[in-house]
Protein backbone atom coordinates (compact mmCIF):
# COMPACT_ATOMS: atom_id res chain seq x y z
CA UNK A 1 158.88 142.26 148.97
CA UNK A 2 156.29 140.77 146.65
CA UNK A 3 154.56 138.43 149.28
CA UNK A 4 154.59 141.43 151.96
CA UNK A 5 152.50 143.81 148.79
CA UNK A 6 150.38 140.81 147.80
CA UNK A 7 149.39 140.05 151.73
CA UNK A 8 148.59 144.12 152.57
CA UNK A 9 146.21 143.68 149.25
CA UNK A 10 144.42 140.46 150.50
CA UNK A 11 144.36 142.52 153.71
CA UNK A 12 142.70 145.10 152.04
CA UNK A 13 140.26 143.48 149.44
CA UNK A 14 136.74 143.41 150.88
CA UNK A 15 135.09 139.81 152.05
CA UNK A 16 133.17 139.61 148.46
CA UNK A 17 136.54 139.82 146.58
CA UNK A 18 138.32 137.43 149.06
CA UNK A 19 135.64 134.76 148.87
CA UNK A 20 135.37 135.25 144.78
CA UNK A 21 139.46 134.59 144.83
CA UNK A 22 138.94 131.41 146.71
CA UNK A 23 136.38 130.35 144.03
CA UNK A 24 139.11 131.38 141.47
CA UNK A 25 141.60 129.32 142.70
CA UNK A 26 139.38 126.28 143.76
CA UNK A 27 138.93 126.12 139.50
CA UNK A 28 142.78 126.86 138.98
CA UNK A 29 143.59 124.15 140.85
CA UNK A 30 141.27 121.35 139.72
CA UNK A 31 142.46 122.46 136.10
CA UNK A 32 146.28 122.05 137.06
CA UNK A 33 145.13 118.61 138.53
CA UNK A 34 146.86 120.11 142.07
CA UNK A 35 145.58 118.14 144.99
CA UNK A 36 147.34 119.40 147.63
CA UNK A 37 145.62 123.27 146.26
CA UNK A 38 142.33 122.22 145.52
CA UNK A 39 141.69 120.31 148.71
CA UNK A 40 143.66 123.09 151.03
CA UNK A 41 140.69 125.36 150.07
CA UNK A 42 138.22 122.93 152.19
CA UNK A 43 137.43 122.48 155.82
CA UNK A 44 138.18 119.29 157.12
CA UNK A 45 134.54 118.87 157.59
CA UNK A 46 133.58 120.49 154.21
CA UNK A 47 130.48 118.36 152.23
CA UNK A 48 130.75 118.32 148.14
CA UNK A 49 127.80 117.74 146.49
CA UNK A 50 127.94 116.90 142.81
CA UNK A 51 125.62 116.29 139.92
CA UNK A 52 124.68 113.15 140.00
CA UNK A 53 122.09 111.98 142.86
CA UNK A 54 124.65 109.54 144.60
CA UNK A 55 127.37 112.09 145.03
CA UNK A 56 126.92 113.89 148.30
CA UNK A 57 130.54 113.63 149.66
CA UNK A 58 132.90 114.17 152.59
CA UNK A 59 136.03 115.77 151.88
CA UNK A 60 137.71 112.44 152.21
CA UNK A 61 135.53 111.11 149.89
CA UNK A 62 135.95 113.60 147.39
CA UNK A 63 139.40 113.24 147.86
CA UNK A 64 139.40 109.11 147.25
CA UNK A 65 137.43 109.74 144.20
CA UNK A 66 139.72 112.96 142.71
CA UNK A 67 143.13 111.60 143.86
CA UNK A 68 143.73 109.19 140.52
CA UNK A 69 142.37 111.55 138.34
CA UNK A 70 144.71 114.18 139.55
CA UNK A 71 147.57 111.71 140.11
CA UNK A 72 147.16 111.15 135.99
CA UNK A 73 147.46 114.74 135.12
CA UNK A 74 143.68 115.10 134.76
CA UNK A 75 141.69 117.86 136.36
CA UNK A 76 138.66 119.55 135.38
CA UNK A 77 137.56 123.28 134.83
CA UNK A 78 134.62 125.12 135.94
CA UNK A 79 135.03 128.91 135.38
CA UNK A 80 132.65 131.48 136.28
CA UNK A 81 131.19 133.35 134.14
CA UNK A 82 128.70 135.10 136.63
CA UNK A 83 129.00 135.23 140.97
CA UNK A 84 126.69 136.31 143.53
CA UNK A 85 128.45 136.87 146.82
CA UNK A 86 126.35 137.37 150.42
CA UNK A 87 128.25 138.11 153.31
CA UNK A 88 126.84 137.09 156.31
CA UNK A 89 125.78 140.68 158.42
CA UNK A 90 128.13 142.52 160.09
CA UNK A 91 127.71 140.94 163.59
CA UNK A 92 129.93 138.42 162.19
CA UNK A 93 131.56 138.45 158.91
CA UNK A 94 132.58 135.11 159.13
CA UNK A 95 129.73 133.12 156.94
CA UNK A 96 129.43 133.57 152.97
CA UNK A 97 127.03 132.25 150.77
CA UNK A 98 127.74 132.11 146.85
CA UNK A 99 126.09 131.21 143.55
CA UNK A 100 128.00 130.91 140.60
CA UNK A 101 127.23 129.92 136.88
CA UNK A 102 129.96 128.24 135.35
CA UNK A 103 131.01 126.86 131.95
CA UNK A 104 132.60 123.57 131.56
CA UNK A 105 133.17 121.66 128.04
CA UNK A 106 131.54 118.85 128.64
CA UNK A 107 128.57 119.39 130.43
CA UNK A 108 128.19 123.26 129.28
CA UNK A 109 127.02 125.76 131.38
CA UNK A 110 126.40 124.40 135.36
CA UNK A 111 126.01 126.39 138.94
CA UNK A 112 128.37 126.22 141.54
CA UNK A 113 126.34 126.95 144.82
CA UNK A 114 127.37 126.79 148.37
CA UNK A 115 128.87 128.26 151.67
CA UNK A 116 132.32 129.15 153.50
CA UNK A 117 133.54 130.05 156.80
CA UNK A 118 136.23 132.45 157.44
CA UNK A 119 138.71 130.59 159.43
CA UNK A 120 142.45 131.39 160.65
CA UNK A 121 143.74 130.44 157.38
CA UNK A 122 141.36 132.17 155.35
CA UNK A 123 137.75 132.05 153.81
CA UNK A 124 137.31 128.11 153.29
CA UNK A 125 135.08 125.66 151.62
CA UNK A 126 132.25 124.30 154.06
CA UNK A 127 129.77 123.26 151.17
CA UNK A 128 129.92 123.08 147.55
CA UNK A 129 126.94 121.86 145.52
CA UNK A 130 127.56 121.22 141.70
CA UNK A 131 124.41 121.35 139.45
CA UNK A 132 123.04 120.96 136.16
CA UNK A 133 121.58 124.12 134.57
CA UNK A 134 118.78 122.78 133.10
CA UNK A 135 116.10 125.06 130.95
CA UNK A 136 112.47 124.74 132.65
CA UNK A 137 111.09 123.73 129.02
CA UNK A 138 113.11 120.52 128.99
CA UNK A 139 113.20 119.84 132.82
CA UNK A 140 109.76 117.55 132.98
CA UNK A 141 111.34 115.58 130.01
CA UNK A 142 114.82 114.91 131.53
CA UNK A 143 113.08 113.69 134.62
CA UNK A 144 111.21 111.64 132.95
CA UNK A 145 114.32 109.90 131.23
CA UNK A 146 115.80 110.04 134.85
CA UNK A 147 113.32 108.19 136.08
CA UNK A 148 113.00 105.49 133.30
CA UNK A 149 116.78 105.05 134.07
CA UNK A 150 116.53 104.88 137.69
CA UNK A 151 113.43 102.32 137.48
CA UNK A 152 115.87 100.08 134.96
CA UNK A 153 118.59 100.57 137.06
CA UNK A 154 116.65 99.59 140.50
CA UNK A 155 114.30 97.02 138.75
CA UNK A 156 115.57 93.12 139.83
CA UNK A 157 117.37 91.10 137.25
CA UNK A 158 115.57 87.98 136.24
């Protein structure tokens, strides 16, 4: 009885609220650590791209790299704290586009960006891009360190 009155309200909830429940449980289940939940919300083709410059993923990747964390116990967490929803126009229905601003302890407060598909199964995760939120006053600074780092990293070892 409970699944039948939970499926007539996902029925029922517009595209917007559908899309912002997949977000929802995208951050549930990295913070449970739940593999099999947090990578169910993907398509198989799905792209993650994270915050540092070298992390522009497949879902298999992402998957290789996550995997042991989860496997230990150890997820992460990401709420929102703000979400912009755009459905694509009503010819279709089938494309969203979201921006989120999210919280996380260690790196404070980030933006989720990115794009589903709505798919027999469900709305689903095509893109996801992971960024820093970083103030415009201290951006030309922290590129500069970025770059000093990059140059050390790149320059040959004599």
């Amino acid at each position: 009885m409970f699944a039948a009155i939970a499926m007539a309200l996902v029925v029922q909830a517009t595209p917007e609220a559908q899309v912002a429940a997949v977000l929802d449980q995208l951050d549930a289940a990295s913070r449970a650590a739940d593999a099999e939940a947090y990578f169910a919300l993907y398509t198989p083709d799905a792209r993650f791209v994270g915050t540092d410059a070298g992390e522009h993923w497949t879902i298999g990747e992402l998957r290789a790299y996550a995997t042991p964390f989860f496997n230990q116990g150890r997820g992460w967490s990401y709420p929102a704290t703000e979400r912009h929803i755009t459905i694509a126009p009503i010819e279709c229905r089938c494309i969203a586009w979201f921006e989120e601003q999210l919280t996380n302890e260690s790196y404070g407060r980030t933006r989720g960006s990115g794009m589903m598909r709505l798919t027999d199964d469900g709305w689903k995760i095509e893109q996801y891009v992971l960024s820093l939120a970083v103030p415009n006053d201290l951006a030309s600074p922290i590129a500069r360190i970025i770059k000093t780092y990059e140059a050390a990293k790149d320059a040959p070892v004599s």
